[in-house]
C-alpha atoms as a PDB file:
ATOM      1  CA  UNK A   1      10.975 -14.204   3.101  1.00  0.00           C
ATOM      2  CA  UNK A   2       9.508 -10.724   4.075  1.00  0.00           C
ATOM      3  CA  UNK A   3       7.130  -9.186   1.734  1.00  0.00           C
ATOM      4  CA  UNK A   4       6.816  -5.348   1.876  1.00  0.00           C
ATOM      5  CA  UNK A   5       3.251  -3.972   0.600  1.00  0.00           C
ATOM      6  CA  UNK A   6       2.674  -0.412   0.561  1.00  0.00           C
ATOM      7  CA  UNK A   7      -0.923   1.492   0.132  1.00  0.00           C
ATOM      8  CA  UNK A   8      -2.032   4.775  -1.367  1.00  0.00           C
ATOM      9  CA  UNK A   9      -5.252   6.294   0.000  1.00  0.00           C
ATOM     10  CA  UNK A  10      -7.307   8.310  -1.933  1.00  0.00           C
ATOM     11  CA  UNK A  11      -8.242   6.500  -5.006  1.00  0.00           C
ATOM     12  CA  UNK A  12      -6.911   3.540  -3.261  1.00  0.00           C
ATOM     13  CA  UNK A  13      -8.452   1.770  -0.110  1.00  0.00           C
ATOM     14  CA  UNK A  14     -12.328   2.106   0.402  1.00  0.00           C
ATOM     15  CA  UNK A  15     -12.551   5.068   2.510  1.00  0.00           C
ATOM     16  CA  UNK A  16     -10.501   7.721   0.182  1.00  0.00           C
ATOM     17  CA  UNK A  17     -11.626  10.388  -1.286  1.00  0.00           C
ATOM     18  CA  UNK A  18     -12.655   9.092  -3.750  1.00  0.00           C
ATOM     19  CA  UNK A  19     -13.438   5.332  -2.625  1.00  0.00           C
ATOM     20  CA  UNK A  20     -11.163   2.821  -3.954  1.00  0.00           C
ATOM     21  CA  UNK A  21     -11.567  -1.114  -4.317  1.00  0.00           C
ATOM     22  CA  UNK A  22      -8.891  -2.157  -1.370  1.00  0.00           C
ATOM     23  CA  UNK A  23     -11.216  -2.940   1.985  1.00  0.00           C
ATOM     24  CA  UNK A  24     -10.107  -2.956   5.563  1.00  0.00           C
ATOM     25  CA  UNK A  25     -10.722  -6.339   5.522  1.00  0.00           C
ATOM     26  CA  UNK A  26      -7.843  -6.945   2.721  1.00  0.00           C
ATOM     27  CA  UNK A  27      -5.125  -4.926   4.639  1.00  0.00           C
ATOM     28  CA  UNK A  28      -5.859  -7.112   8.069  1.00  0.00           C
ATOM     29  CA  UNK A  29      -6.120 -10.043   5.851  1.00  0.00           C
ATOM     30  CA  UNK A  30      -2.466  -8.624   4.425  1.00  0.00           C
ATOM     31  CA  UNK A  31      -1.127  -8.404   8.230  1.00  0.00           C
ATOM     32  CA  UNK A  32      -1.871 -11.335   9.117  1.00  0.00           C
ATOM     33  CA  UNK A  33       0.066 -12.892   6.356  1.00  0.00           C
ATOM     34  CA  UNK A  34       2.972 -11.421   7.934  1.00  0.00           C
ATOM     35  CA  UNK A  35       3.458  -8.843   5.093  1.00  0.00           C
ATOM     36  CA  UNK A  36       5.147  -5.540   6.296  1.00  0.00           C
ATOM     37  CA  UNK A  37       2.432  -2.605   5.405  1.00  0.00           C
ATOM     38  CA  UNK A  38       1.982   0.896   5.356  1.00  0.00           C
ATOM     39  CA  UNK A  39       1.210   3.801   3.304  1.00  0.00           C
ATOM     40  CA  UNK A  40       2.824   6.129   0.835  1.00  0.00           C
ATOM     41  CA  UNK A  41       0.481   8.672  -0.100  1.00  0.00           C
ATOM     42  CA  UNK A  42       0.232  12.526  -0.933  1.00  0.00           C
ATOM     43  CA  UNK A  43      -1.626  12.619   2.698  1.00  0.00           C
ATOM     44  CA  UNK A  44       0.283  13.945   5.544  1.00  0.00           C
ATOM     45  CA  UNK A  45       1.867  11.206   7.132  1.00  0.00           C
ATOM     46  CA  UNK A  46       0.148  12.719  10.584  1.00  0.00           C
ATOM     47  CA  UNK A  47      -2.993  12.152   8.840  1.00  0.00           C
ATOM     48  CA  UNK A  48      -1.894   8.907   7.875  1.00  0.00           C
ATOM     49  CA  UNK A  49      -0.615   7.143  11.259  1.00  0.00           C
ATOM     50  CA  UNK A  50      -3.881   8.645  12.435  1.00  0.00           C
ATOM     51  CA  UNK A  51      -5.730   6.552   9.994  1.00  0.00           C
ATOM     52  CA  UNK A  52      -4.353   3.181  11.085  1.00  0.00           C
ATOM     53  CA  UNK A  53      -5.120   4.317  14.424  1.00  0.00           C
ATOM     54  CA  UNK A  54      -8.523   4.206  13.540  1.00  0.00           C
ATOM     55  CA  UNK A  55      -8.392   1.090  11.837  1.00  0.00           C
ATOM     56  CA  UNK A  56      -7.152  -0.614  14.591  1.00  0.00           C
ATOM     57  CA  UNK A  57      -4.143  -2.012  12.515  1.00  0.00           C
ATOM     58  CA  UNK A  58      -0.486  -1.740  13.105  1.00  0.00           C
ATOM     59  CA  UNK A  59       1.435  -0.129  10.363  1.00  0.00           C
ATOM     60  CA  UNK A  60       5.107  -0.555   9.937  1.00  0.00           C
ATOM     61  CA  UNK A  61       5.639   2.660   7.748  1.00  0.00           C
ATOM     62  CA  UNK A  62       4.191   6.173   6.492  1.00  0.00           C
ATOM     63  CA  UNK A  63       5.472   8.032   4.397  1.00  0.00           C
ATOM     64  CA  UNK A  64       4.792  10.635   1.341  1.00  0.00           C
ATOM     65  CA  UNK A  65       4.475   8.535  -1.863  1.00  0.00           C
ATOM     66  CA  UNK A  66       7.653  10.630  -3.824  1.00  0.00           C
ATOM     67  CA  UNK A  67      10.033   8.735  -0.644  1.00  0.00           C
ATOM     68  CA  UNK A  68       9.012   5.424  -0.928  1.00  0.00           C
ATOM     69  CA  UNK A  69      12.705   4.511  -1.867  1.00  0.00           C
ATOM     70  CA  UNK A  70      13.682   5.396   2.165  1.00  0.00           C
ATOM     71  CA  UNK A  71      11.428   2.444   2.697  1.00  0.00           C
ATOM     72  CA  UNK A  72      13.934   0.328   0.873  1.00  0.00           C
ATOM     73  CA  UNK A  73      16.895   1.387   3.252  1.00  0.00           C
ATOM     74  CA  UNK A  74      14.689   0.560   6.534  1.00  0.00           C
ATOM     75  CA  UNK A  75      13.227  -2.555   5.771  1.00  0.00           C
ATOM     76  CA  UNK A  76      14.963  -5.908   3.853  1.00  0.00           C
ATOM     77  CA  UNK A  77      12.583  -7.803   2.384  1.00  0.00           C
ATOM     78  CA  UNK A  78      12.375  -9.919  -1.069  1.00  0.00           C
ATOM     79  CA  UNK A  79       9.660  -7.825  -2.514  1.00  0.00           C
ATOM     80  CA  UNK A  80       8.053  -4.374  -2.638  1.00  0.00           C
ATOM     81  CA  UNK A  81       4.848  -3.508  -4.095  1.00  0.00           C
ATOM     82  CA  UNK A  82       3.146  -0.353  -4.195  1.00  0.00           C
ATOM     83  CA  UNK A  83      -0.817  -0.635  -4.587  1.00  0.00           C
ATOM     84  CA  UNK A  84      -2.526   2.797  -6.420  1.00  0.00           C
ATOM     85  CA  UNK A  85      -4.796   4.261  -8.459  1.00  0.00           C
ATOM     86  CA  UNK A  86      -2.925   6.631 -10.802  1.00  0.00           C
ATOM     87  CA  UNK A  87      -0.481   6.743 -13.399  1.00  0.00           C
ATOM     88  CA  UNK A  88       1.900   9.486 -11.243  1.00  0.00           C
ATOM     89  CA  UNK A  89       1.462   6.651  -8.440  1.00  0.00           C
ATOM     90  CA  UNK A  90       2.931   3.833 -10.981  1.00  0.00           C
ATOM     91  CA  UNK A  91       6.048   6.077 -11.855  1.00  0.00           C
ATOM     92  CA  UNK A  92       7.255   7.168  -8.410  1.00  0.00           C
ATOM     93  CA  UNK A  93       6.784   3.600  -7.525  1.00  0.00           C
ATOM     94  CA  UNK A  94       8.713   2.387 -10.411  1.00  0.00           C
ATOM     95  CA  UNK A  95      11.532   4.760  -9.199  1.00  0.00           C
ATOM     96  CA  UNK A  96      11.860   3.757  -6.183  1.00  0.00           C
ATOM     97  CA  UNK A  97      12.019  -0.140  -6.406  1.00  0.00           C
ATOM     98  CA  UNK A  98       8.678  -1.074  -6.266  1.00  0.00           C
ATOM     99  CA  UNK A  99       6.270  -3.589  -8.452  1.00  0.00           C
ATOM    100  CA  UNK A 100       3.120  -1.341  -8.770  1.00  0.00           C
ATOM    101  CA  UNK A 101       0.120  -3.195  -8.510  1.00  0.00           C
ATOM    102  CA  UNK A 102      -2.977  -0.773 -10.224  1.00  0.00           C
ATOM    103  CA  UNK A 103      -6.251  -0.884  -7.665  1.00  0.00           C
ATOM    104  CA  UNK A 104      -9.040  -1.220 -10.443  1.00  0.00           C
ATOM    105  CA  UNK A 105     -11.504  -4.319 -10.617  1.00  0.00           C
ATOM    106  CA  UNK A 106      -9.214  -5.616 -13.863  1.00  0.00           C
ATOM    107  CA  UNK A 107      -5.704  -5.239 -12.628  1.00  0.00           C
ATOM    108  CA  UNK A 108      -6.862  -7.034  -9.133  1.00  0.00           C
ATOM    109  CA  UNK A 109      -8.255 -10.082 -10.368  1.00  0.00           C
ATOM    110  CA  UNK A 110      -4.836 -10.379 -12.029  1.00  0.00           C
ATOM    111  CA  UNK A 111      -2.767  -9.993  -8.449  1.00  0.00           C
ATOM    112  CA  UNK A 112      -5.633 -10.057  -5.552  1.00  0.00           C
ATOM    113  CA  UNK A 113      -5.066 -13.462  -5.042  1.00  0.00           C
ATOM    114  CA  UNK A 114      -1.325 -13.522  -5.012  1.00  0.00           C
ATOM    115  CA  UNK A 115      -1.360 -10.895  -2.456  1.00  0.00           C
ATOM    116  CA  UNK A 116      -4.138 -11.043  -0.878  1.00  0.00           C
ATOM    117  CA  UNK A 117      -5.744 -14.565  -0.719  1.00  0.00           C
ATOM    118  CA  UNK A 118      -8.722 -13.120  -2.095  1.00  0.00           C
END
């Protein structure tokens, strides 16, 4: 069973602007479960491939967070999750498919462990 988990930046993942709670360490901890990742963000997705260039970790997807539903036609898997900081963030996730997953201290002790191991 493949599970798809896609990442928003800023807000999101340590080094956005601002700083979110997701580390590196939890999206190579994420790959090596054999999850699918990637980001959906308002970054460019140049900016974006870029950044998992620099973090030395294979994504299987960019994209602008309003098209995360062509992420549903390219990959099958049995879930989708979006992980971000904002309310716009929860409702084009929604839209598209996806079980948002809110990166604040609260909401991840809820579903860090389920996804994460952590």
């Amino acid at each position: 069973m493949i599970t798809l988990v896609s990442f928003d930046i800023d807000g999101t993942l340590e080094l956005g602007d601002p700083p979110g709670i997701i580390t590196i360490e939890m999206l190579r901890s994420v790959k090596r479960r054999g999850y699918l990742i990637g980001s959906g963000s308002d970054r460019p997705v140049s900016y974006q491939r870029e950044l998992w260039k620099r973090l030395q970790i294979e994504s299987d997807f960019t994209v602008l967070k309003h098209r995360l539903a062509e992420i549903k036609t390219r990959f099958l898997a049995h879930a989708y999750y979006h992980v971000g900081d904002t309310d716009v963030d929860d409702d084009l996730a929604t839209q598209a498919g996806f079980r948002f997953l809110r990166a604040d201290a609260a909401a991840h002790a809820a579903w860090g462990q389920e996804l994460f191991g952590v």
